[in-house]
N, C-alpha and C. Protein backbone atom coordinates (compact mmCIF):
# COMPACT_ATOMS: atom_id res chain seq x y z
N UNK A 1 -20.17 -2.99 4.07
CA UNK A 1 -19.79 -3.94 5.10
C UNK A 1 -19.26 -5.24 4.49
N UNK A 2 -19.89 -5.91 3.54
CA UNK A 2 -19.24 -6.95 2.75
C UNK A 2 -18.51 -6.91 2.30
N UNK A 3 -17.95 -5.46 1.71
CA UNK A 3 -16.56 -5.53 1.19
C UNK A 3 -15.31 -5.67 2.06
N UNK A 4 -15.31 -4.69 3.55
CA UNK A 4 -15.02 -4.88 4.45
C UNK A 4 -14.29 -6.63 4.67
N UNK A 5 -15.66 -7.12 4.68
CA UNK A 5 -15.44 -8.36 5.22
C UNK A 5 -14.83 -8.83 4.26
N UNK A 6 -14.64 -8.63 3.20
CA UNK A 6 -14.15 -9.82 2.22
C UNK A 6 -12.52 -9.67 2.28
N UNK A 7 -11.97 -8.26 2.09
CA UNK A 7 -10.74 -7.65 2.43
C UNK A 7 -10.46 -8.15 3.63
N UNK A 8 -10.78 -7.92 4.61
CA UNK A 8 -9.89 -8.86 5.66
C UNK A 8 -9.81 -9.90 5.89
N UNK A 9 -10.94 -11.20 5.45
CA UNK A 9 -10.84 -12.00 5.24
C UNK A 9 -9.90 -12.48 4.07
N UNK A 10 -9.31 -11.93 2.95
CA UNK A 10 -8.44 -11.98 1.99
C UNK A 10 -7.32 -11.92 2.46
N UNK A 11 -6.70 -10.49 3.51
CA UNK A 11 -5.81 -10.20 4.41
C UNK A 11 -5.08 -11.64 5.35
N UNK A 12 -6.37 -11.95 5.77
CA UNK A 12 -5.69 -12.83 6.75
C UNK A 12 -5.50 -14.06 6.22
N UNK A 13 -6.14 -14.73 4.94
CA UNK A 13 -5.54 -15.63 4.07
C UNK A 13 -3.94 -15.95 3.82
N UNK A 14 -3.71 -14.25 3.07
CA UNK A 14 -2.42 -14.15 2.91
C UNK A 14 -1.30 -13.86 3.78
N UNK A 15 -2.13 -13.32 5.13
CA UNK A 15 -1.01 -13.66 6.12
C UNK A 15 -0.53 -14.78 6.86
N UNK A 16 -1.45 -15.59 6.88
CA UNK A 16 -1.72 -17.30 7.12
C UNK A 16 -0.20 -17.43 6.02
N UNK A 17 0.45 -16.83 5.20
CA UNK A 17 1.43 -17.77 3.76
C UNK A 17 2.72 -17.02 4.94
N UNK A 18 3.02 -15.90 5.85
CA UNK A 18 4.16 -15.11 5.98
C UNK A 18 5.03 -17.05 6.67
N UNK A 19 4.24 -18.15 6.87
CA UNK A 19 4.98 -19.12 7.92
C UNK A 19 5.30 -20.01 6.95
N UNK A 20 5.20 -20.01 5.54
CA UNK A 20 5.08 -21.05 4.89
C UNK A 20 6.86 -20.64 4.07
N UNK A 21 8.06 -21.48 4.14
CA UNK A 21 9.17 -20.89 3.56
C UNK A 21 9.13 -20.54 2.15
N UNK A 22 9.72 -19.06 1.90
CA UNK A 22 9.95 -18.65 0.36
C UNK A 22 8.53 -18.23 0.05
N UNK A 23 7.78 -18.01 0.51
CA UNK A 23 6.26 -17.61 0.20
C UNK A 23 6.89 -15.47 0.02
N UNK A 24 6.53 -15.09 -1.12
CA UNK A 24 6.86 -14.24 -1.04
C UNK A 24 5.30 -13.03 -1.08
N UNK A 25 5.46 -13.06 0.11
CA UNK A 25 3.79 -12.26 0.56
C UNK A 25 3.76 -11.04 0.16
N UNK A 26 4.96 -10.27 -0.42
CA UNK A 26 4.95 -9.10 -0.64
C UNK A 26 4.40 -8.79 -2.06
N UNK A 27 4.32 -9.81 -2.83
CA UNK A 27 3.81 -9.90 -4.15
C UNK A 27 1.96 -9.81 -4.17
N UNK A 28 1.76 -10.83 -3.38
CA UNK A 28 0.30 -10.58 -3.58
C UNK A 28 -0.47 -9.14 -2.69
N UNK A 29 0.62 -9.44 -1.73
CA UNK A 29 -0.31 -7.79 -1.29
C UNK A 29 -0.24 -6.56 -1.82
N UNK A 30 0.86 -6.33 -2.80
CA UNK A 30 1.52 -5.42 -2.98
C UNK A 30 0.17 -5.12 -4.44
N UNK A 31 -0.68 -5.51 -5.27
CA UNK A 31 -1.04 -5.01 -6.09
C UNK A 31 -2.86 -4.51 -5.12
N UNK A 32 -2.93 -5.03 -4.02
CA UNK A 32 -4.21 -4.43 -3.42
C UNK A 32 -3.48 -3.60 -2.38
N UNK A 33 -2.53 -3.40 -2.11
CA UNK A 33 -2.19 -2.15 -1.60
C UNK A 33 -2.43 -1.02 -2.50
N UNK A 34 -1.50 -1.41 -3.67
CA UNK A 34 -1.48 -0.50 -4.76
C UNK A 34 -2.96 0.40 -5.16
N UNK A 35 -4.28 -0.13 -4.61
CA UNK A 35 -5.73 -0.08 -4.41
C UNK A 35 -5.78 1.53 -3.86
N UNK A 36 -5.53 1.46 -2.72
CA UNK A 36 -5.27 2.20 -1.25
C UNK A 36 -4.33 2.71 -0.96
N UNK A 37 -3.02 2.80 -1.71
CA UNK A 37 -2.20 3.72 -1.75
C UNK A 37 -2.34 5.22 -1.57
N UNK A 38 -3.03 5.52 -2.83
CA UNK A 38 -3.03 7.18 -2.56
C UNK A 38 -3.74 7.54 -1.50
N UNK A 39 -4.83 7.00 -1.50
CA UNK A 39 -5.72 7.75 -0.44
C UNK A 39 -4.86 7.89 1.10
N UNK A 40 -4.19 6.49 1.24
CA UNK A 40 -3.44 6.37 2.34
C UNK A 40 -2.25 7.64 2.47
N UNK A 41 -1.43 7.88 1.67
CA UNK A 41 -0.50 9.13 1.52
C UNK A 41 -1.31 10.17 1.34
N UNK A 42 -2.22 10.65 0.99
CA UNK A 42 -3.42 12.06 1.01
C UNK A 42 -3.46 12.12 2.34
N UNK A 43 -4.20 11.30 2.84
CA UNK A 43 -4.56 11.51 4.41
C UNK A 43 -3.42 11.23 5.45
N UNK A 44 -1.98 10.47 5.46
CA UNK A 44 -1.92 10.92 6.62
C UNK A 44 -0.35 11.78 6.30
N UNK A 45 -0.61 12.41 5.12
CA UNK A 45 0.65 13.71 5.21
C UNK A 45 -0.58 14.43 4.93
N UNK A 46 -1.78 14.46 4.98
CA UNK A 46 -2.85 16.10 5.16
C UNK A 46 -2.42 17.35 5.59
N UNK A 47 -1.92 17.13 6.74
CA UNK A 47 -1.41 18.52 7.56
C UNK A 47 0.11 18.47 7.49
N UNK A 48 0.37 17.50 6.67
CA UNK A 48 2.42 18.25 6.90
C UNK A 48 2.36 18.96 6.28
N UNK A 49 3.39 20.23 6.01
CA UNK A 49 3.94 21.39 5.51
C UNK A 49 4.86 21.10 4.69
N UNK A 50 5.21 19.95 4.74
CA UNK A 50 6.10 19.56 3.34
C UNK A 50 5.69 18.46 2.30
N UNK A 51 5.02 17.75 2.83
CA UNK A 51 4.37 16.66 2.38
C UNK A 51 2.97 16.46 1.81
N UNK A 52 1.96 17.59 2.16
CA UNK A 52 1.03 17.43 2.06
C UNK A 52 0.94 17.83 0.35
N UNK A 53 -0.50 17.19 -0.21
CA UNK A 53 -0.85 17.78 -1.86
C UNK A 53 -1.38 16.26 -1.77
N UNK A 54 -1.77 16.11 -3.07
CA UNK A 54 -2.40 15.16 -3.78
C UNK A 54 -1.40 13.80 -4.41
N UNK A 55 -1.63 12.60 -3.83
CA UNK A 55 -0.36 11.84 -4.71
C UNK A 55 -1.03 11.22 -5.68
N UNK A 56 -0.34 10.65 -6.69
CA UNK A 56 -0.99 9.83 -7.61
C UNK A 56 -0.07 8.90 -8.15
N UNK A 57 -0.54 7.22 -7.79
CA UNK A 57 0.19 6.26 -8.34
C UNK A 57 0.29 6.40 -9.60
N UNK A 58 2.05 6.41 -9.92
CA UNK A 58 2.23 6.18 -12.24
C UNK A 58 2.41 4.75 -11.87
N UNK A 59 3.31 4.31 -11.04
CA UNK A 59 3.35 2.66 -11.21
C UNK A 59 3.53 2.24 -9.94
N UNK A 60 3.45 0.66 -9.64
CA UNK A 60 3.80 0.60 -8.24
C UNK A 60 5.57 0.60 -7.92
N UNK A 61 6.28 0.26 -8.62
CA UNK A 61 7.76 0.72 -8.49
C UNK A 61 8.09 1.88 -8.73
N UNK A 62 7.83 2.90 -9.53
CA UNK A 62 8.13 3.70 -10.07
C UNK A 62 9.17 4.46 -8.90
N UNK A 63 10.33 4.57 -8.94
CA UNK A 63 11.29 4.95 -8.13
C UNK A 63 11.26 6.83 -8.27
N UNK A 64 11.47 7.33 -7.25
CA UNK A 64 11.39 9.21 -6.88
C UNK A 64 12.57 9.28 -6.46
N UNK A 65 12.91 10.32 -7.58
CA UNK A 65 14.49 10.80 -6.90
C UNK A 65 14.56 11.87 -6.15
N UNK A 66 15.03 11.64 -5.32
CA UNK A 66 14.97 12.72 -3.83
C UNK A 66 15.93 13.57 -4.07
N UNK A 67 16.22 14.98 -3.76
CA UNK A 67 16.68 16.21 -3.76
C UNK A 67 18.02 15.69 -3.00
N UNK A 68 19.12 16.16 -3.35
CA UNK A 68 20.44 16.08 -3.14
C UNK A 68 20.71 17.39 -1.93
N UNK A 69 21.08 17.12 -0.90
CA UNK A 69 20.68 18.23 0.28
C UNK A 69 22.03 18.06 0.74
């Protein structure tokens, strides 16, 4: 539960910056996303048929080249 609380209380810190100009919010969230990433892509492609398997962050940019269709 405390962790809970501390994460959204962190959350809403840094969303308190989206009004402040040039604040680039995508930086600080982007390495505690990086946290919760996989689990987040595991669970909600679970049941696709194309999507589903196991992901695993190599980096947080790390760019995927998509199939030429």
């Amino acid at each position: 539960m405390q962790k809970t609380k501390f994460i959204n209380d962190l959350m809403e810190c840094i969303i308190e910056g989206i009004n402040i100009p040039k604040v680039q919010v995508e930086r600080v969230i982007t390495p505690i996303l990086g946290m919760f990433l996989e689990s987040i892509l595991n669970r909600v492609f679970a049941e696709h048929p194309k999507f589903s398997g196991s992901y695993t962050l190599v980096s947080p940019e790390f760019p995927l080249k998509k199939e030429n269709k």
